[in-house]
N, C-alpha and C. Protein backbone atom coordinates (compact mmCIF):
# COMPACT_ATOMS: atom_id res chain seq x y z
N UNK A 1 0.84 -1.18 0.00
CA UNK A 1 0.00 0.00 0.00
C UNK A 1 0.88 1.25 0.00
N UNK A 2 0.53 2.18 -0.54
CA UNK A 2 1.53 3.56 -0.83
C UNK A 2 1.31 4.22 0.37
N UNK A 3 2.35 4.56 0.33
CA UNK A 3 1.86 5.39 2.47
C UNK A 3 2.01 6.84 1.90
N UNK A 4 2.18 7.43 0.92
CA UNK A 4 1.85 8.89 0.74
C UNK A 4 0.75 9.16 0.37
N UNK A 5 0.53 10.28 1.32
CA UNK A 5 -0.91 11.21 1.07
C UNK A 5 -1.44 11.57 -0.32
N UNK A 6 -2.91 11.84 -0.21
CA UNK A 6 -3.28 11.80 -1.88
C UNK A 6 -2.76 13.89 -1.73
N UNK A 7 -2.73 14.49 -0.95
CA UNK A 7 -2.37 15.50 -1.57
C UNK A 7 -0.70 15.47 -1.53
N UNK A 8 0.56 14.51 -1.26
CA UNK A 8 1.96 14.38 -1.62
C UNK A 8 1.64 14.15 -3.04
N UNK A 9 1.05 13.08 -3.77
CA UNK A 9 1.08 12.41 -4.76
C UNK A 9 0.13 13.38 -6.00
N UNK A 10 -0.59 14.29 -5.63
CA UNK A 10 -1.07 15.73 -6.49
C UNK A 10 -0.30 16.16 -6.08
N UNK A 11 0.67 16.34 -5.29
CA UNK A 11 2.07 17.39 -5.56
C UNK A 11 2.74 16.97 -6.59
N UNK A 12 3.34 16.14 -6.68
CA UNK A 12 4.09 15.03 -7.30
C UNK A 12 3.72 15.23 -9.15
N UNK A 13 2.59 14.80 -9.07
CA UNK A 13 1.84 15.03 -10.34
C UNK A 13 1.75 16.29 -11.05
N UNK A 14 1.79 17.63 -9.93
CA UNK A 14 1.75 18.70 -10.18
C UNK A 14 3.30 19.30 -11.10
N UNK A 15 3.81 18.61 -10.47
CA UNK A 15 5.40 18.77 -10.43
C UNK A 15 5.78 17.96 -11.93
N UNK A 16 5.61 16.66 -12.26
CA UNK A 16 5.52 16.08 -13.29
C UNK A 16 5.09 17.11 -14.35
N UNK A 17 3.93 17.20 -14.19
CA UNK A 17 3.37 18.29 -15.21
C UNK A 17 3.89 19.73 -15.48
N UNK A 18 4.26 19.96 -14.60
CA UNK A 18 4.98 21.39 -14.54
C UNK A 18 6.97 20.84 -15.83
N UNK A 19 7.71 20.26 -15.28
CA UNK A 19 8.24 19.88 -16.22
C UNK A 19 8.32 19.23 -17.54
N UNK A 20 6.85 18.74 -17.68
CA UNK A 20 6.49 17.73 -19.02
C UNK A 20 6.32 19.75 -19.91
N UNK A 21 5.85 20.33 -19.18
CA UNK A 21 5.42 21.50 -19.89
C UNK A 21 6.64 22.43 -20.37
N UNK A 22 7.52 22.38 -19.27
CA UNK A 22 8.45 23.00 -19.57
C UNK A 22 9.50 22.61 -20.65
N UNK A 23 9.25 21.67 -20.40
CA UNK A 23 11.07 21.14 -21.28
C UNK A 23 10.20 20.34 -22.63
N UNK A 24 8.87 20.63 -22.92
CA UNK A 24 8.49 19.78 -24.13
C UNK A 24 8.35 21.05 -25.03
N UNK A 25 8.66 22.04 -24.36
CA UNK A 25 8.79 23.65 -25.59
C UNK A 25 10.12 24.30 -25.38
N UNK A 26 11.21 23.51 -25.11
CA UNK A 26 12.27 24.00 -24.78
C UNK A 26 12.47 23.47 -26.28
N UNK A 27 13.11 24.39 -27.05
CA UNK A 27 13.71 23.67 -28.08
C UNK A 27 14.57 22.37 -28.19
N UNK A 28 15.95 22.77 -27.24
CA UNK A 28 16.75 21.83 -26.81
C UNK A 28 16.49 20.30 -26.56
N UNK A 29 15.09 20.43 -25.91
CA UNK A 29 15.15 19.02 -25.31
C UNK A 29 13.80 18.66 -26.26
N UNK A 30 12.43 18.79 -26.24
CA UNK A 30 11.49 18.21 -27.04
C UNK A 30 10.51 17.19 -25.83
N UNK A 31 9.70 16.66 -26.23
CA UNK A 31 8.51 15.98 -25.43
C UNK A 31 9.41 14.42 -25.23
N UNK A 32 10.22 13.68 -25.66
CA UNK A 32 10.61 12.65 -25.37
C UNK A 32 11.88 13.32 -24.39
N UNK A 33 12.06 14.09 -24.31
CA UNK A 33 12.89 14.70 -23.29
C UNK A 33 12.49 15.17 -22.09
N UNK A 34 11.82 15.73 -22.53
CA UNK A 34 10.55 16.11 -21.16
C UNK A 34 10.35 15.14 -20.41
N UNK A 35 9.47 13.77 -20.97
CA UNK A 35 9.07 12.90 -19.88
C UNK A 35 10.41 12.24 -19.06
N UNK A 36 11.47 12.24 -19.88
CA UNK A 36 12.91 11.70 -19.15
C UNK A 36 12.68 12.80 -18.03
N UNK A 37 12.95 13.78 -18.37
CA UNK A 37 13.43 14.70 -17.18
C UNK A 37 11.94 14.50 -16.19
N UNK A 38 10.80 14.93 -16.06
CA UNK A 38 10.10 14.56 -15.54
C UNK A 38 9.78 12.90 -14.68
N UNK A 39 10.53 11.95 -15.12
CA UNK A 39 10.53 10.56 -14.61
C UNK A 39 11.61 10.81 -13.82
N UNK A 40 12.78 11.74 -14.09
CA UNK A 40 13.82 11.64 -13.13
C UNK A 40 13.20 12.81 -11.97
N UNK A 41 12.58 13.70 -12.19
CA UNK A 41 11.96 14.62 -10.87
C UNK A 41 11.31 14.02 -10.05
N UNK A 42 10.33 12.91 -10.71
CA UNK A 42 9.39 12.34 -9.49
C UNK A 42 10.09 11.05 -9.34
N UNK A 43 11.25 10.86 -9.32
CA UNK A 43 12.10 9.58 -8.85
C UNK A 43 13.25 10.07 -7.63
N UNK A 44 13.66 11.13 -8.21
CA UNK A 44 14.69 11.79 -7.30
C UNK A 44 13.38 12.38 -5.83
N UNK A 45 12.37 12.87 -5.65
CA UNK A 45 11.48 13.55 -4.81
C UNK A 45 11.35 11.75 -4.41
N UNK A 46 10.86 10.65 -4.79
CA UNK A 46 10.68 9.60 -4.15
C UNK A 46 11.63 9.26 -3.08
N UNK A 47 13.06 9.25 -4.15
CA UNK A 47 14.35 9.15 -2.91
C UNK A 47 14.28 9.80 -1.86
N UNK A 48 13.30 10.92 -1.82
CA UNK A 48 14.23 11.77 -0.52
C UNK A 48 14.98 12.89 -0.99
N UNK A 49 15.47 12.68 -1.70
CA UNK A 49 16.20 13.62 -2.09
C UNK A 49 15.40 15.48 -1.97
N UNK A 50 16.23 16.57 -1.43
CA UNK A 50 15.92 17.49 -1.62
C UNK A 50 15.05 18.62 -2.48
N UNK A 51 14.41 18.82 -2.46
CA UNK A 51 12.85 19.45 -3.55
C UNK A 51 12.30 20.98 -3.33
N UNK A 52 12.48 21.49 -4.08
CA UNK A 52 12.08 22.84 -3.63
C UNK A 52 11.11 23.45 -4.54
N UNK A 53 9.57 24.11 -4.55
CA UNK A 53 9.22 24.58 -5.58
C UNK A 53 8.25 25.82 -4.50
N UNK A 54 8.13 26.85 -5.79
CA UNK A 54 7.28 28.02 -5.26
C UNK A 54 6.02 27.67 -6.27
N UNK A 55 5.14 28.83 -5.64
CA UNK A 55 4.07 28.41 -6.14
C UNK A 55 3.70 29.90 -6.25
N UNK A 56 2.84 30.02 -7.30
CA UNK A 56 2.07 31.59 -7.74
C UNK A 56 0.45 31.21 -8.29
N UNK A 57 -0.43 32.21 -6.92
CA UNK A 57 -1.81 31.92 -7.79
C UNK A 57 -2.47 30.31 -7.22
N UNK A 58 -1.67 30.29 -6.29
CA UNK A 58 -2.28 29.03 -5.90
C UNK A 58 -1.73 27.81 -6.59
N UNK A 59 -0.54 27.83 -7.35
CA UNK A 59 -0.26 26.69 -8.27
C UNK A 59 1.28 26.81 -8.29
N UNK A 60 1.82 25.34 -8.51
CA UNK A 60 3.40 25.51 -8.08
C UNK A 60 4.24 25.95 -10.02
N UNK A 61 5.00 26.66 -9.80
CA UNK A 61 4.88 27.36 -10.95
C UNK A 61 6.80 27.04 -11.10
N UNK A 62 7.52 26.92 -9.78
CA UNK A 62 8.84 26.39 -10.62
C UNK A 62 9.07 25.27 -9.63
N UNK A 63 10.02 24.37 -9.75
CA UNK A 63 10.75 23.38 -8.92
C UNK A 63 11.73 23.02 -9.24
N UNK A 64 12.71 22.26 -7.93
CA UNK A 64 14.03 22.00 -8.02
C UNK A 64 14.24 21.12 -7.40
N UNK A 65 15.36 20.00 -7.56
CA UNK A 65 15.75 18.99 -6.93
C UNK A 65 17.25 19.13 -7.00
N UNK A 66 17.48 18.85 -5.78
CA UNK A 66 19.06 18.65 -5.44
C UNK A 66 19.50 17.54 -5.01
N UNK A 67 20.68 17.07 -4.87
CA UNK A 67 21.39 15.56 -4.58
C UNK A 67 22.48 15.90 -4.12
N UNK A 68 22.93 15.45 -3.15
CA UNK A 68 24.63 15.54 -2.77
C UNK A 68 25.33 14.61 -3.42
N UNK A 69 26.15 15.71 -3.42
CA UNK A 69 27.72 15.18 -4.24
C UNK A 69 28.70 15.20 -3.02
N UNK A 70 29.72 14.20 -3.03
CA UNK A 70 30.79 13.97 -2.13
C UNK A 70 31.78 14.49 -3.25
N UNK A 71 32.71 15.17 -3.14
CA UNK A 71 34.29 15.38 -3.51
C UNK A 71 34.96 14.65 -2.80
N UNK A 72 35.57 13.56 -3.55
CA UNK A 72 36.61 12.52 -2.58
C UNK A 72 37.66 12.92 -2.31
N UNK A 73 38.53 14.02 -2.58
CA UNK A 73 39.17 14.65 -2.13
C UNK A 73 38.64 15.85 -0.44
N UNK A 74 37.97 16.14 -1.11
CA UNK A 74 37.29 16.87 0.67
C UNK A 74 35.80 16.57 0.62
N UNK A 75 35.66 15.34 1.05
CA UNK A 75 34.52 14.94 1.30
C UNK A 75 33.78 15.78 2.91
N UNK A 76 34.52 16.58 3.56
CA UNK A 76 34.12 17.14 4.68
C UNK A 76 33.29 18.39 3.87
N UNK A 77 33.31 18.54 2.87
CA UNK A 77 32.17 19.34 2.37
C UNK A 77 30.94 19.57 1.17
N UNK A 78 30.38 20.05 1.84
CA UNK A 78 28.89 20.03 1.69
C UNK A 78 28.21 20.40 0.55
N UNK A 79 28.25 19.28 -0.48
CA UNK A 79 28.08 20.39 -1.88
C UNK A 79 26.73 19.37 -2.56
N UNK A 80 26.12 20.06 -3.33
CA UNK A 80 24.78 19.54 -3.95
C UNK A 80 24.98 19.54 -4.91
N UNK A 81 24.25 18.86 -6.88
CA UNK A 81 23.73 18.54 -7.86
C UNK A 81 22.64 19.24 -7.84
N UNK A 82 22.32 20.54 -8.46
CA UNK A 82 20.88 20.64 -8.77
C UNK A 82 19.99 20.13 -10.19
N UNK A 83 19.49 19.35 -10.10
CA UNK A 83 19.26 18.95 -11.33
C UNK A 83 17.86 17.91 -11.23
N UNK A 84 16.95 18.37 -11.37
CA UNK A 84 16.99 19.36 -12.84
C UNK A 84 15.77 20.45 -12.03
N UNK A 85 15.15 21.27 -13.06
CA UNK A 85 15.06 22.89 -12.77
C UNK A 85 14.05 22.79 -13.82
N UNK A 86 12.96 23.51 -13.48
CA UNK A 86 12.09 23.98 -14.34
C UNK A 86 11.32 24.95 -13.86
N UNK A 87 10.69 26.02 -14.53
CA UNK A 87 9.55 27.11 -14.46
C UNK A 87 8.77 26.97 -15.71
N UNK A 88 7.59 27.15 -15.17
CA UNK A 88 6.46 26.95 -16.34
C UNK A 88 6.55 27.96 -17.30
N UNK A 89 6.33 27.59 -18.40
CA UNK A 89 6.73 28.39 -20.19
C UNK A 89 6.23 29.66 -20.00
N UNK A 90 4.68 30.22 -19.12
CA UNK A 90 4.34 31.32 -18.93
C UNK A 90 5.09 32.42 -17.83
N UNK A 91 5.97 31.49 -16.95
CA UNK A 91 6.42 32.29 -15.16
C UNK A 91 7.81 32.70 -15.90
N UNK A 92 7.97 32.28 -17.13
CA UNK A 92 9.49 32.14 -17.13
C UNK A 92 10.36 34.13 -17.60
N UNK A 93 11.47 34.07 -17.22
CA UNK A 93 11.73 35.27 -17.41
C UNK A 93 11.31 36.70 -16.24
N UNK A 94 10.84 35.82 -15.20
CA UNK A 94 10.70 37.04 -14.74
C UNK A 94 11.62 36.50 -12.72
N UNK A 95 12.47 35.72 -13.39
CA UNK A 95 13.58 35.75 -11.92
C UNK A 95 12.69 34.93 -11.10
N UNK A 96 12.21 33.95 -11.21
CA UNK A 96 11.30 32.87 -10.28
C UNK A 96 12.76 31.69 -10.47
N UNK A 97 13.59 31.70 -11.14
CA UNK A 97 14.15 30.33 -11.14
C UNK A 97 15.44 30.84 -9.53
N UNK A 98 15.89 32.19 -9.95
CA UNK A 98 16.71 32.43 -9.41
C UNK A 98 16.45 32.60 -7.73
N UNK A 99 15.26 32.77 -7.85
CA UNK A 99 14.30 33.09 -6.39
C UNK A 99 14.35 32.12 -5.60
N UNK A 100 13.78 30.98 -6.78
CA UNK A 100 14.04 29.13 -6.17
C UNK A 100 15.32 28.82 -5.65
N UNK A 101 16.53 29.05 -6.45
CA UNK A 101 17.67 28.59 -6.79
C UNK A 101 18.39 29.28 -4.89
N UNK A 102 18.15 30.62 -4.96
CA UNK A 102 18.30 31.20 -3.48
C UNK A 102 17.39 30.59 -2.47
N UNK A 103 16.48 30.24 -2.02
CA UNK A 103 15.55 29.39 -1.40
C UNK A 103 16.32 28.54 -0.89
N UNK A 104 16.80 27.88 -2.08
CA UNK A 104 17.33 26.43 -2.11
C UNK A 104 18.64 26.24 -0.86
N UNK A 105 19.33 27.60 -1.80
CA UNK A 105 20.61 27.44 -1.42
C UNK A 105 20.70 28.04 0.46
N UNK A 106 19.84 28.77 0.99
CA UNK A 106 20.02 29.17 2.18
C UNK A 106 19.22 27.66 2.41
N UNK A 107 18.07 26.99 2.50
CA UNK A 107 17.91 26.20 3.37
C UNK A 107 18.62 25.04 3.30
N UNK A 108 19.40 24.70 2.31
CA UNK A 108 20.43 23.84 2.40
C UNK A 108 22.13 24.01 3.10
N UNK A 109 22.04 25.26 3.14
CA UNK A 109 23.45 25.48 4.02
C UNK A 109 24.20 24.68 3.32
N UNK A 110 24.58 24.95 2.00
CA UNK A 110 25.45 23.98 1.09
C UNK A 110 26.88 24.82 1.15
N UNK A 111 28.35 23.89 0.94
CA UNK A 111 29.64 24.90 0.41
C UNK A 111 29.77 25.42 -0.64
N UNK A 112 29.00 24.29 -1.37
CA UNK A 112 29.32 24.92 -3.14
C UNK A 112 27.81 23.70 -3.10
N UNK A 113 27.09 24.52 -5.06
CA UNK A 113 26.59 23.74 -6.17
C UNK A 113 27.38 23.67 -7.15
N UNK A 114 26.34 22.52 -7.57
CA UNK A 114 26.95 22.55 -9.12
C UNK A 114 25.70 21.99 -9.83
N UNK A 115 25.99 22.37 -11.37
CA UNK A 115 25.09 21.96 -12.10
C UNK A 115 25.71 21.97 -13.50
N UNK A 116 25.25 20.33 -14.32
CA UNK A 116 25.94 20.40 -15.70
C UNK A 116 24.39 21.01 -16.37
N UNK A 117 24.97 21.75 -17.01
CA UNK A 117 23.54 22.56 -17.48
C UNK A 117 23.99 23.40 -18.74
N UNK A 118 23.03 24.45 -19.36
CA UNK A 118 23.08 25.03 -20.08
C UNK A 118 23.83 26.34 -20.09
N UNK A 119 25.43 26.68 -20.82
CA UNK A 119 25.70 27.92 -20.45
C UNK A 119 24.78 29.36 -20.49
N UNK A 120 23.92 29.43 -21.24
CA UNK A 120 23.21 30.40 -21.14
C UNK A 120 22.41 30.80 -20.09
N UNK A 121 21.76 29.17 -19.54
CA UNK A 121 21.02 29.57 -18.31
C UNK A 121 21.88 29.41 -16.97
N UNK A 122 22.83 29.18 -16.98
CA UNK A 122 24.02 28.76 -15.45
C UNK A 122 25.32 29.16 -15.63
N UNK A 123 25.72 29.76 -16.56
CA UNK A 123 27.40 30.19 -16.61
C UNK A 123 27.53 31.35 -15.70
N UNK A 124 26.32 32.19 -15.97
CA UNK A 124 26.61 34.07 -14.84
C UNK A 124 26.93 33.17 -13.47
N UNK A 125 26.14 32.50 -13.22
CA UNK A 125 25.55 32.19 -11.59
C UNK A 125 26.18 31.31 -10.71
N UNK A 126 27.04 30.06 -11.70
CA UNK A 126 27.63 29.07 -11.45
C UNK A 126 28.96 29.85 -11.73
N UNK A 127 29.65 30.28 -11.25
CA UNK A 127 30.64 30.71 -12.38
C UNK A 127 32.21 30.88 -11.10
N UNK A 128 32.18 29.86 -9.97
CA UNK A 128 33.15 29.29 -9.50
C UNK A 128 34.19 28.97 -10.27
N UNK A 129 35.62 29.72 -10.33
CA UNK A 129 36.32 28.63 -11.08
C UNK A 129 36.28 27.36 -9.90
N UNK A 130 36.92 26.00 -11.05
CA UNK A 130 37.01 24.84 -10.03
C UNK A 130 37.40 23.80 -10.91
N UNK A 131 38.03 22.73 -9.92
CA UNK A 131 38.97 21.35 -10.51
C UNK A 131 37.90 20.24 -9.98
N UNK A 132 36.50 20.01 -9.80
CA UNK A 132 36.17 19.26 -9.55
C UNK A 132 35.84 18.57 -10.78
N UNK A 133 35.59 17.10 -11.14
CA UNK A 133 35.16 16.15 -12.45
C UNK A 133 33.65 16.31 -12.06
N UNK A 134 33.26 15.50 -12.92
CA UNK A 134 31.35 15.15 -12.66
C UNK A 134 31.86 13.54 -12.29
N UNK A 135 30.88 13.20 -11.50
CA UNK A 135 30.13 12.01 -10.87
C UNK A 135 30.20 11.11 -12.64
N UNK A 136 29.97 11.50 -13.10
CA UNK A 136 29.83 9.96 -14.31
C UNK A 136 30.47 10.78 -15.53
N UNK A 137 31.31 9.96 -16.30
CA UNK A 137 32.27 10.45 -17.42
C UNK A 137 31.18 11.52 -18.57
N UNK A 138 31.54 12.18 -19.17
CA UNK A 138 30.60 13.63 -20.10
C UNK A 138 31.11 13.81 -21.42
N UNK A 139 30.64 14.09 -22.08
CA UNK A 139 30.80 15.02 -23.44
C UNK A 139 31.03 16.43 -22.77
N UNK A 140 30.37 16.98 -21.97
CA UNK A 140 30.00 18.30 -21.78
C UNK A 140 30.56 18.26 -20.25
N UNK A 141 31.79 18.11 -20.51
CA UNK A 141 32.31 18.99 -19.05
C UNK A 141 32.95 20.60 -19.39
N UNK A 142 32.33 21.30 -20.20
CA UNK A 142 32.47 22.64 -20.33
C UNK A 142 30.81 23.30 -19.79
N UNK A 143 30.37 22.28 -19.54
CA UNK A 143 28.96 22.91 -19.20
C UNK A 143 28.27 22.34 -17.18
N UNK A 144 29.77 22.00 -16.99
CA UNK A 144 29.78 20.99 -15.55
C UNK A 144 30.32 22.57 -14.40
N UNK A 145 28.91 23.38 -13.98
CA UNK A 145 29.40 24.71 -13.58
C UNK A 145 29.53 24.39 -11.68
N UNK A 146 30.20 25.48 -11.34
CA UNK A 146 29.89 25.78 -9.86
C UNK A 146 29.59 26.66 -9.22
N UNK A 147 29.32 26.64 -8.21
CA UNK A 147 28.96 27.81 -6.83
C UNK A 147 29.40 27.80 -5.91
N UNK A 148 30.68 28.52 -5.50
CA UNK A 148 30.52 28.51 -3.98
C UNK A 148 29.79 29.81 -3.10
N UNK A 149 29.07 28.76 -2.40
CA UNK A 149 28.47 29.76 -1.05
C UNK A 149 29.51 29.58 -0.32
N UNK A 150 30.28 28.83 0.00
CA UNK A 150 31.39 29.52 1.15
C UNK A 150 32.38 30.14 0.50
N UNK A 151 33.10 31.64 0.71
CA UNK A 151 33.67 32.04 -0.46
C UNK A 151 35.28 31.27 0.12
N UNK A 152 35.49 30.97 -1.28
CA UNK A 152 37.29 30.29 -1.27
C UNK A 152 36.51 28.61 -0.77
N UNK A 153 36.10 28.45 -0.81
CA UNK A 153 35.54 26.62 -0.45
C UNK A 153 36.35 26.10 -1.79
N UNK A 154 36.16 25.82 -3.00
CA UNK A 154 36.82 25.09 -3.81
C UNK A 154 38.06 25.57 -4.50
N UNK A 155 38.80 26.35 -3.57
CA UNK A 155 40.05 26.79 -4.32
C UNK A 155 40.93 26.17 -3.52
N UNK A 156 41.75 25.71 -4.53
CA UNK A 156 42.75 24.36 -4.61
C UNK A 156 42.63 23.27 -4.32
N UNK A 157 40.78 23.08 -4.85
CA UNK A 157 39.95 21.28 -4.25
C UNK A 157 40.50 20.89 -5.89
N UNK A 158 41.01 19.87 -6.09
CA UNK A 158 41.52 19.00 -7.28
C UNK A 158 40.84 17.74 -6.90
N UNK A 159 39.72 17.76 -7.61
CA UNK A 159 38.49 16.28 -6.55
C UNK A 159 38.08 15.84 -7.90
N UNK A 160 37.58 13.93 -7.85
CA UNK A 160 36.93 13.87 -8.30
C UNK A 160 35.19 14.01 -7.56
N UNK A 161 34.53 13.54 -8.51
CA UNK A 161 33.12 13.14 -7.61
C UNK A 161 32.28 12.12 -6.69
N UNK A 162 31.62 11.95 -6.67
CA UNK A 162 30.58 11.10 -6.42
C UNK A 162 29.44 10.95 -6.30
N UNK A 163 28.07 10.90 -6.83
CA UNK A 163 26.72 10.94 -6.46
C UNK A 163 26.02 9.45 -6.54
N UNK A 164 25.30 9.43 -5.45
CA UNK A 164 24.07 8.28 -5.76
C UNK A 164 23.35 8.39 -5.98
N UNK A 165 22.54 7.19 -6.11
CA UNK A 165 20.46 7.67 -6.77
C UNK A 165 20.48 7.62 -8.36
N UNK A 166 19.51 8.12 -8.44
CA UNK A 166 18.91 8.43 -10.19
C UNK A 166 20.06 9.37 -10.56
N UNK A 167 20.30 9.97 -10.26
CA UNK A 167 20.90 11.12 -11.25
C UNK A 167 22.84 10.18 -11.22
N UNK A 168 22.61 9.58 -10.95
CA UNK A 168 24.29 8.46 -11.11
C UNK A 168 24.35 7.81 -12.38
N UNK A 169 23.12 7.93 -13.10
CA UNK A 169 22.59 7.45 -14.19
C UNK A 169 24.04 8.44 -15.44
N UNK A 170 24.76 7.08 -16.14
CA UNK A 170 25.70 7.40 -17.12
C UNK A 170 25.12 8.25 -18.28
N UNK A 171 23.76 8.29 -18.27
CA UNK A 171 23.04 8.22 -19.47
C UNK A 171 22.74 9.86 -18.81
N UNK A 172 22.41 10.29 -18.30
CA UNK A 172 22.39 12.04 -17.78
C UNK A 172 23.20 12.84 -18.06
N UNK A 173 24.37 12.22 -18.05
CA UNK A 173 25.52 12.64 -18.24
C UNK A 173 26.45 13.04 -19.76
């Protein structure tokens, strides 16, 4: 028997839908992209894993999921994966992601993020230099960004990674 509430599981759904919408008019990605990313939102929120969304109008309008990453080199600090990120096609552009993205980052008391993502939407923001690898081998480690909230946290970290869960998935990468 499912032990979550029917209003967790209309969250859940809400949330699904909110990314099937988003990323199926993203040029980049398309509707068979969408439901990937959407199967990995309501898989990563199953884990446990960290979840953050605002809501406008009575309706949740962006969300975020985060995952810790270990640096095996200084695993004594505290760093997250945000991935993945969406705002609905209508909220978008008006600083709701970045609103989330701050949300996120004070109630997580993180050292650094990171996110392999799109330079256009994460290069200003992520824009740590840093020697850390990604968690699973890439095409696109020019697009593998960081953050530190503690300032000087990843200067002179020469780390690889580590993440578990869904997003460990080679195929994300």
């Amino acid at each position: 028997m499912d032990s979550r509430s029917s209003s967790d599981r209309a969250l859940i759904e809400e949330i699904r839908t909110l990314h099937l919408e988003a990323f199926s008019r993203e040029p980049l990605y398309g509707p068979d992209e969408a439901r990937s990313i959407a199967d990995l939102a309501e898989t990563l929120i199953q884990e446990g894993r960290p979840s953050f969304t605002l809501e406008r109008d009575g309706a949740v309008v962006a969300h975020a999921c985060y995952t810790p990453l270990t640096l095996i080199a200084a695993p004594q600090l505290k760093t997250f994966v945000m991935a993945p990120l969406a705002v609905l096609p209508a909220w978008q552009r008006q600083g709701l992601a970045s609103e989330l993205m701050n949300r996120a980052e004070e109630a997580l008391e993180a050292d650094a993020m990171f996110v392999l993502g799109n330079p256009l939407h994460y290069a200003r923001r992520f824009s740590t230099p840093h020697q850390v690898s990604t968690p699973q081998p890439t095409e696109h480690g020019d697009c593998w960004f960081a953050r530190a909230l503690t300032p000087g946290v990843l200067k002179g970290v020469r780390s690889g990674s580590r993440i578990e869960g869904a997003l460990n998935n080679p195929e994300l990468w």
